[in-house]
C-alpha atoms as a PDB file:
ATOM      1  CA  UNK A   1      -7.970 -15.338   4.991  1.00  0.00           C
ATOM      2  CA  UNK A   2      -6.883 -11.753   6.202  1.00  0.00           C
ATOM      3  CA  UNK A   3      -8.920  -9.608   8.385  1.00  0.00           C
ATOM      4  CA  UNK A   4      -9.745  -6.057   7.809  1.00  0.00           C
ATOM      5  CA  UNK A   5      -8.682  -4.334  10.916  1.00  0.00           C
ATOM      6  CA  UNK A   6      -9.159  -0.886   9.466  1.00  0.00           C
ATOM      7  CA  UNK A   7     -12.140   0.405   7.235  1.00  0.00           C
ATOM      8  CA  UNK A   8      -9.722   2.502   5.810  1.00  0.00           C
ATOM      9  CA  UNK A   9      -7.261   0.652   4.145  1.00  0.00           C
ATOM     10  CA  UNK A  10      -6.765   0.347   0.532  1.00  0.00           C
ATOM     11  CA  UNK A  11      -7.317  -3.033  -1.557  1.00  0.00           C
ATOM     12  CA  UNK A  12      -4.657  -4.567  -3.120  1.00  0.00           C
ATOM     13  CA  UNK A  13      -5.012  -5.748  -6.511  1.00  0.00           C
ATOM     14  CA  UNK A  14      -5.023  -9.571  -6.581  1.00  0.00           C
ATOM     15  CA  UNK A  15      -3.404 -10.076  -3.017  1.00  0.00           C
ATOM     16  CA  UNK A  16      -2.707 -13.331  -1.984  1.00  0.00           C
ATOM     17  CA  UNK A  17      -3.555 -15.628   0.864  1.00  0.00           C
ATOM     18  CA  UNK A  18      -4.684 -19.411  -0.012  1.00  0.00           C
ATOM     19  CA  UNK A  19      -1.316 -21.234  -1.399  1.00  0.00           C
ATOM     20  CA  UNK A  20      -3.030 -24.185  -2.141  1.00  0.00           C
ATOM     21  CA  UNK A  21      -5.086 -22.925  -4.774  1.00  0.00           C
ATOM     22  CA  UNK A  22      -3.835 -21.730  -8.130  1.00  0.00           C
ATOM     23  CA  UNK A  23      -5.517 -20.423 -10.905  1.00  0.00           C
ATOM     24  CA  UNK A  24      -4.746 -18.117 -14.540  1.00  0.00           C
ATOM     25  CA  UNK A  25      -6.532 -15.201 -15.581  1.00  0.00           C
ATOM     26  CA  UNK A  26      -5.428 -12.728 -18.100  1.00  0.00           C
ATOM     27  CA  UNK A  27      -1.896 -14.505 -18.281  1.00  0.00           C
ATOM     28  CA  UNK A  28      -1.722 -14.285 -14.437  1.00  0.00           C
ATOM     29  CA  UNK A  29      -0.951 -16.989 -11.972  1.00  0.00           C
ATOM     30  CA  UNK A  30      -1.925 -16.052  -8.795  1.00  0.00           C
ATOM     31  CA  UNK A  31      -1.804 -18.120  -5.591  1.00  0.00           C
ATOM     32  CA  UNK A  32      -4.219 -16.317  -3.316  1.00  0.00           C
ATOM     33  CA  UNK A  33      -7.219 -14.118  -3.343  1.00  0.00           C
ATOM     34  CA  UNK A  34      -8.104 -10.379  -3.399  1.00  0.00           C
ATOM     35  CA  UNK A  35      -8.055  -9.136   0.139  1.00  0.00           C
ATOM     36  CA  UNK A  36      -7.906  -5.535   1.950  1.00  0.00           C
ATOM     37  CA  UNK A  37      -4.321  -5.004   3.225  1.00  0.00           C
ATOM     38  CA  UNK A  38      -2.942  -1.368   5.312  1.00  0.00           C
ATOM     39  CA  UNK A  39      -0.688   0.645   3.159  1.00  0.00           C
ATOM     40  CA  UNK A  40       2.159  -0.678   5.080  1.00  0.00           C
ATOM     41  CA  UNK A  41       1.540  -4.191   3.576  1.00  0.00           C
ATOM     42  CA  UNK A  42       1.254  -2.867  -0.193  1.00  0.00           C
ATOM     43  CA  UNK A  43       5.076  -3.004  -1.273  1.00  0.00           C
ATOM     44  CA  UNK A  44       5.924  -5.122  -3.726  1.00  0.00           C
ATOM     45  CA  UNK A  45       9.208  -6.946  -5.062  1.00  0.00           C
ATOM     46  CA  UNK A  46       9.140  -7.863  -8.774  1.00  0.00           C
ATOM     47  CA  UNK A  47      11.997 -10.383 -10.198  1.00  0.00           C
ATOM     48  CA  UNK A  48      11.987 -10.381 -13.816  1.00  0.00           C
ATOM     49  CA  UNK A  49      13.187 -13.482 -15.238  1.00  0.00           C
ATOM     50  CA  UNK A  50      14.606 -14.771 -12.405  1.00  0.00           C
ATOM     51  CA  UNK A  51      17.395 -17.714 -12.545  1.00  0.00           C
ATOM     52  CA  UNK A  52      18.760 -19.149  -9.444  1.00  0.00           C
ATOM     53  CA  UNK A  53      16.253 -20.537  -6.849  1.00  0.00           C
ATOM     54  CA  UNK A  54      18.254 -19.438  -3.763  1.00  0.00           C
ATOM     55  CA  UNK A  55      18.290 -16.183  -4.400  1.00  0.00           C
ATOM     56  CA  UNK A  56      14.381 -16.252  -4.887  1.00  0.00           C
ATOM     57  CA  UNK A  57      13.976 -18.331  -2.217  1.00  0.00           C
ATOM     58  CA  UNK A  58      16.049 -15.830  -0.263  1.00  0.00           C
ATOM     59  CA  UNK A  59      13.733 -12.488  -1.191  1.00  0.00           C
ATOM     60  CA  UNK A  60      10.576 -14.707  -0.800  1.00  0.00           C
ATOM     61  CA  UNK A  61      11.770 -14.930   3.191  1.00  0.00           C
ATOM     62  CA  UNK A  62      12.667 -11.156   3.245  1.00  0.00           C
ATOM     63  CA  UNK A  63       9.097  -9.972   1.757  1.00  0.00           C
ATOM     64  CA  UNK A  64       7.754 -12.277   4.276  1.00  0.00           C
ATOM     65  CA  UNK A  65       9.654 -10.502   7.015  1.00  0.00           C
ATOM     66  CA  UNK A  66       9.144  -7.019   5.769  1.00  0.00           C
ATOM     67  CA  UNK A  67       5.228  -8.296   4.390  1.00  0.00           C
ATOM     68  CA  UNK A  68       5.994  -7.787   1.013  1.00  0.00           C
ATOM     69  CA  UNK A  69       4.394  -9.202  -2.102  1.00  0.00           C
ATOM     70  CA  UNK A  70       6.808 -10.625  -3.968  1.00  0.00           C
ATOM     71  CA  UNK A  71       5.679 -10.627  -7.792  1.00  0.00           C
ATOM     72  CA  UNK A  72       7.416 -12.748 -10.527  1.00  0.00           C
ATOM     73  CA  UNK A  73       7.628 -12.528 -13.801  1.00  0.00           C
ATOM     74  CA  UNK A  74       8.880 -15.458 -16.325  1.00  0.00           C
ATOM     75  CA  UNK A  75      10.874 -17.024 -17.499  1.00  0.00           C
ATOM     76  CA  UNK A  76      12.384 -18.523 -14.889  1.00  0.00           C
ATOM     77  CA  UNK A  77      15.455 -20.358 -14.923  1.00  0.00           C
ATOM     78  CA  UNK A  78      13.981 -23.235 -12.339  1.00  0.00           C
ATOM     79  CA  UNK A  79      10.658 -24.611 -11.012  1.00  0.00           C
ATOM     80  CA  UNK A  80       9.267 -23.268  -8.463  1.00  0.00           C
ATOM     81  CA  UNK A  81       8.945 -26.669  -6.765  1.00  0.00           C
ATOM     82  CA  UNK A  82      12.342 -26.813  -6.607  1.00  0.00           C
ATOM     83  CA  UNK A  83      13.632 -27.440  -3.218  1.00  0.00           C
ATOM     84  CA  UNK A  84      16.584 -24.949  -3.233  1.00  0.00           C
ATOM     85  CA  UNK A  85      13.752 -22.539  -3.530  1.00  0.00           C
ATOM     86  CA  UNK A  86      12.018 -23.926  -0.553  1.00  0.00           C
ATOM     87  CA  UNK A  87      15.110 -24.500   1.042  1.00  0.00           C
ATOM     88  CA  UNK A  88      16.029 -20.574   0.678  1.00  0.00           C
ATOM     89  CA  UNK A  89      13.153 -19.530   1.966  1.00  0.00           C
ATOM     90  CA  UNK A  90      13.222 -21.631   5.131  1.00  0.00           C
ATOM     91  CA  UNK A  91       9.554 -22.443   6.954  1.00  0.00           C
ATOM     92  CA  UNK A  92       8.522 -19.340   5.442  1.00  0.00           C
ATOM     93  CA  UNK A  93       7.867 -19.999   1.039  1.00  0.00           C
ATOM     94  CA  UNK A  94       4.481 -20.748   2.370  1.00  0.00           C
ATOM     95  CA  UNK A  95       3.982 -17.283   3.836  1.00  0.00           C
ATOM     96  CA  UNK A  96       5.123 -15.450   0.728  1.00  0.00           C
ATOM     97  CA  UNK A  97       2.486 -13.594  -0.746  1.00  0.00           C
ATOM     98  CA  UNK A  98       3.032 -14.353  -4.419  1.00  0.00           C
ATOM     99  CA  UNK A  99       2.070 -14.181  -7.894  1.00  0.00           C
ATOM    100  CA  UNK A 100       3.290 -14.794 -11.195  1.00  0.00           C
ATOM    101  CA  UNK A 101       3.223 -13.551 -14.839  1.00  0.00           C
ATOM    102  CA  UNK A 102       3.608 -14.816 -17.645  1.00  0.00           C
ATOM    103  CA  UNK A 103       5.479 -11.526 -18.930  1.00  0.00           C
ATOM    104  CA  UNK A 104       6.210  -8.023 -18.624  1.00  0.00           C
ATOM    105  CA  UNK A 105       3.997  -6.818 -20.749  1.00  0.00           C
ATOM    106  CA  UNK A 106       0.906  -9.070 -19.031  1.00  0.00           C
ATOM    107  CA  UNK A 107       2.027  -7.577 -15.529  1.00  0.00           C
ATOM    108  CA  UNK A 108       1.877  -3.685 -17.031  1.00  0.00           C
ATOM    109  CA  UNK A 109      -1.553  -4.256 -18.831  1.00  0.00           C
ATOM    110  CA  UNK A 110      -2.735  -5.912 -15.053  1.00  0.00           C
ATOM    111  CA  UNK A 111      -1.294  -3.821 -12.727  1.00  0.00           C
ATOM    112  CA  UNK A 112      -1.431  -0.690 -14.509  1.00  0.00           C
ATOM    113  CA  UNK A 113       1.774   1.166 -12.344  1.00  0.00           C
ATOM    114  CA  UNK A 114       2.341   4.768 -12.522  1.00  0.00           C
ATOM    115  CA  UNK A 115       5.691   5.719 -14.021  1.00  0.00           C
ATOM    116  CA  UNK A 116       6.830   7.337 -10.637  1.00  0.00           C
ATOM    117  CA  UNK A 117       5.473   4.098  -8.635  1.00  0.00           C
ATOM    118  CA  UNK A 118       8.245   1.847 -10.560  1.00  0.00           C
ATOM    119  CA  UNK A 119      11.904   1.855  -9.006  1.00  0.00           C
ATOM    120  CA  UNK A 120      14.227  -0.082 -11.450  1.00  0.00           C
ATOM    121  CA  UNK A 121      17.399  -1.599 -10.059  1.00  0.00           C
ATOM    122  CA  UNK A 122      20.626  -2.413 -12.270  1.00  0.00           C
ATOM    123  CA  UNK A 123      24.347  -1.807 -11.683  1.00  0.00           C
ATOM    124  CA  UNK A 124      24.246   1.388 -14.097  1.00  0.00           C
ATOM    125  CA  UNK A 125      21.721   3.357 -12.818  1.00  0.00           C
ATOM    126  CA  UNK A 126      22.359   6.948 -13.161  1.00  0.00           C
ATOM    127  CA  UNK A 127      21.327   7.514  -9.420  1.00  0.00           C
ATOM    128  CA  UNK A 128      21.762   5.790  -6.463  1.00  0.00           C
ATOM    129  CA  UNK A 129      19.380   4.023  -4.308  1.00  0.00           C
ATOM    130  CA  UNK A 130      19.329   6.108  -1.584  1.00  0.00           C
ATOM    131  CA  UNK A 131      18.365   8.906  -3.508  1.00  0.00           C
ATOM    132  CA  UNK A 132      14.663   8.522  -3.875  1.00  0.00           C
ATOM    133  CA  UNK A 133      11.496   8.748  -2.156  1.00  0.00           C
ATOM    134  CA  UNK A 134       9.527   5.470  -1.872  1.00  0.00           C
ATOM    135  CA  UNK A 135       6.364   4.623  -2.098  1.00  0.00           C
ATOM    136  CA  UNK A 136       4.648   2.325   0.718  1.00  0.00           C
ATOM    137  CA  UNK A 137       2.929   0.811  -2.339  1.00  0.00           C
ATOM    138  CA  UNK A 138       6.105   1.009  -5.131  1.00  0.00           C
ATOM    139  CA  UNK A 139       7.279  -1.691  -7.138  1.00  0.00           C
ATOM    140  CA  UNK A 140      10.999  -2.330  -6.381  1.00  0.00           C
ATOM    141  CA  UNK A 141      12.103  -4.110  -9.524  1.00  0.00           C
ATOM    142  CA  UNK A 142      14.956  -6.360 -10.030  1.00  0.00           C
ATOM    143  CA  UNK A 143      16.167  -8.225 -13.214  1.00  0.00           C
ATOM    144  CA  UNK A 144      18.142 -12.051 -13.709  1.00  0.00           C
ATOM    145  CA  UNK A 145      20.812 -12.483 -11.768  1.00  0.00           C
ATOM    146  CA  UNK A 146      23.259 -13.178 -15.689  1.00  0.00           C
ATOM    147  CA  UNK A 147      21.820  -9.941 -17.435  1.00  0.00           C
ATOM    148  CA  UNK A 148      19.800  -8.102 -15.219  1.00  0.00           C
ATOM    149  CA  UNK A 149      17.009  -6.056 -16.741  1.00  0.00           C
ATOM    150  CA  UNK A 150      15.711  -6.541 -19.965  1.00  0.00           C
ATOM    151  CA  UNK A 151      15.939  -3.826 -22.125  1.00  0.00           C
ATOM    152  CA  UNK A 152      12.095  -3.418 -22.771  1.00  0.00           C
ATOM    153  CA  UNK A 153      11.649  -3.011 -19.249  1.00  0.00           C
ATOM    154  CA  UNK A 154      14.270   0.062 -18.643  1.00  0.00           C
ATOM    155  CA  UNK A 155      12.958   1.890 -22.483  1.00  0.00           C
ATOM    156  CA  UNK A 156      11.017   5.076 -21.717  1.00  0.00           C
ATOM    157  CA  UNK A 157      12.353   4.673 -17.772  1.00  0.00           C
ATOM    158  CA  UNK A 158      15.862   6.048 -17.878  1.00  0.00           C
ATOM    159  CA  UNK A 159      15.049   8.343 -14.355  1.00  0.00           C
ATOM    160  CA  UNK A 160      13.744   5.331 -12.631  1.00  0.00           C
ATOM    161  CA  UNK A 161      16.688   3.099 -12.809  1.00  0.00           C
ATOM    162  CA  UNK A 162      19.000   2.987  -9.628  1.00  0.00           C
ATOM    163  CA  UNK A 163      22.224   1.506  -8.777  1.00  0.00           C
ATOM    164  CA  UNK A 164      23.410  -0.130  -5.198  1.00  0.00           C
ATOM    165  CA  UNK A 165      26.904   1.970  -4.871  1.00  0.00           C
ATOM    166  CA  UNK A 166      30.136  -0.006  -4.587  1.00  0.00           C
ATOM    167  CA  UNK A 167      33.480   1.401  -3.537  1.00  0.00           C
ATOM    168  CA  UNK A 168      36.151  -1.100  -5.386  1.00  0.00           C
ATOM    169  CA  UNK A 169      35.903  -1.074  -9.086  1.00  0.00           C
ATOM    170  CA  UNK A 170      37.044  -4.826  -8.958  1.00  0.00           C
ATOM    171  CA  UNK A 171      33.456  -5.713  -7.972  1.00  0.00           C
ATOM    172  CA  UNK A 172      31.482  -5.818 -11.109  1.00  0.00           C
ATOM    173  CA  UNK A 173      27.714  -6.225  -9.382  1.00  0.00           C
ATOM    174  CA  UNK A 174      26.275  -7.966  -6.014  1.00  0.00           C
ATOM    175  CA  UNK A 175      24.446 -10.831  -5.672  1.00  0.00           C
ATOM    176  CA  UNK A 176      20.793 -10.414  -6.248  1.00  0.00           C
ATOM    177  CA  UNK A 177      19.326 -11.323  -2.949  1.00  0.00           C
ATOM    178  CA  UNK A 178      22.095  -9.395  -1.286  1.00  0.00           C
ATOM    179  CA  UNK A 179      20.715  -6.010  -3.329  1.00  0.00           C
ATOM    180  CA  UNK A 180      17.135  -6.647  -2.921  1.00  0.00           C
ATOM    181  CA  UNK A 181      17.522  -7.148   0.827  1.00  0.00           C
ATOM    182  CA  UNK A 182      19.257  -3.641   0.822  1.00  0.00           C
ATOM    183  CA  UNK A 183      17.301  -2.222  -1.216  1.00  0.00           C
ATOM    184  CA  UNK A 184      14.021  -3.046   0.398  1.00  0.00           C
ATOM    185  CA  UNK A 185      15.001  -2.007   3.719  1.00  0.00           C
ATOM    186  CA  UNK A 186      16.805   1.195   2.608  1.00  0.00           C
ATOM    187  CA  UNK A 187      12.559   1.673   0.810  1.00  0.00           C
ATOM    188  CA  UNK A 188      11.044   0.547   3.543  1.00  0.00           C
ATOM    189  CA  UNK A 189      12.943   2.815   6.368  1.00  0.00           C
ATOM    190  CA  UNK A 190      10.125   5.739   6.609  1.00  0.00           C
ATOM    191  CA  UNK A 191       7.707   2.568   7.528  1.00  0.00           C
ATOM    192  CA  UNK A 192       9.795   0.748   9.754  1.00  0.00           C
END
């Protein structure tokens, strides 16, 4: 279990230490328990609908590295027992802080995020993603890898939706894991 080194830090909803034990609550599948983290372990990665296990895998080993929670929201388009995923992550899937949801909607009414604590993350974002300020604690937000976000998720959030730049018009979008790895460190740099 974690340690408080620091009466000051913040709790973090539903963090997540003990990967052997899993449990639902309020449409929530969480595989560790509430603990006290510093701000600068409070950022969070959030795959909606995610569809190819490498590429999870892949994030799971960069939150690790960068002590990220990486949050994920279903459907998915494989198990999470799947070895690719495992296989992505290296030696590390078991040090991913993680925990799952059964849907958008159940992660909203659970985690309750501020408008201005959500950065969404799509090919036609108005603005790119070196343009805002992050949050230690935002939610860096990513949709499946065949249709990115769902439209539910971007309604009412036009000003929070940002776009990875690309020079050659022959590219249509980046790989998933490629983006989130950019995008987290590009949020992250102020903490670094």
């Amino acid at each position: 279990l974690a340690r408080v080194l620091d009466p000051a830090v913040q709790q973090c909803p539903r963090a997540l230490f003990d990967l052997g034990h899993r449990h639902r609550a309020h449409g929530v599948q969480d595989s560790y328990q509430t603990a006290v983290l510093p701000p600068s372990l409070r950022g969070k990665i959030v795959l909606v609908a995610p569809e190819i296990p490498h590429n999870t895998g892949a994030i799971g080993r960069t939150c690790v590295a960068m002590n990220l929670e990486l949050i994920l929201i279903k459907p998915y388009g494989f198990s999470l027992s799947e070895k690719t995923v495992i296989r992505a992550g290296t030696r590390y899937w078991q040090h991913v802080r993680l925990c799952e949801y059964e849907n958008w909607q159940s992660f909203l009414e659970d985690r309750q995020p501020a408008q201005d604590d959500l950065y969404l993350f799509e090919e036609h974002g108005q603005q790119s993603f070196y343009e805002p300020v992050y949050k230690d604690d935002g939610y860096l937000v990513f949709g499946c890898e065949s249709a990115g976000l769902p439209k539910e998720v971007m309604l009412g959030r036009e000003d929070r939706i940002f776009h990875v730049p690309m020079r050659n018009p022959v590219v249509k979008s980046l790989n998933l894991s490629n983006v989130a790895t950019a995008v987290i460190y590009q949020a992250m740099r102020p903490f670094l």
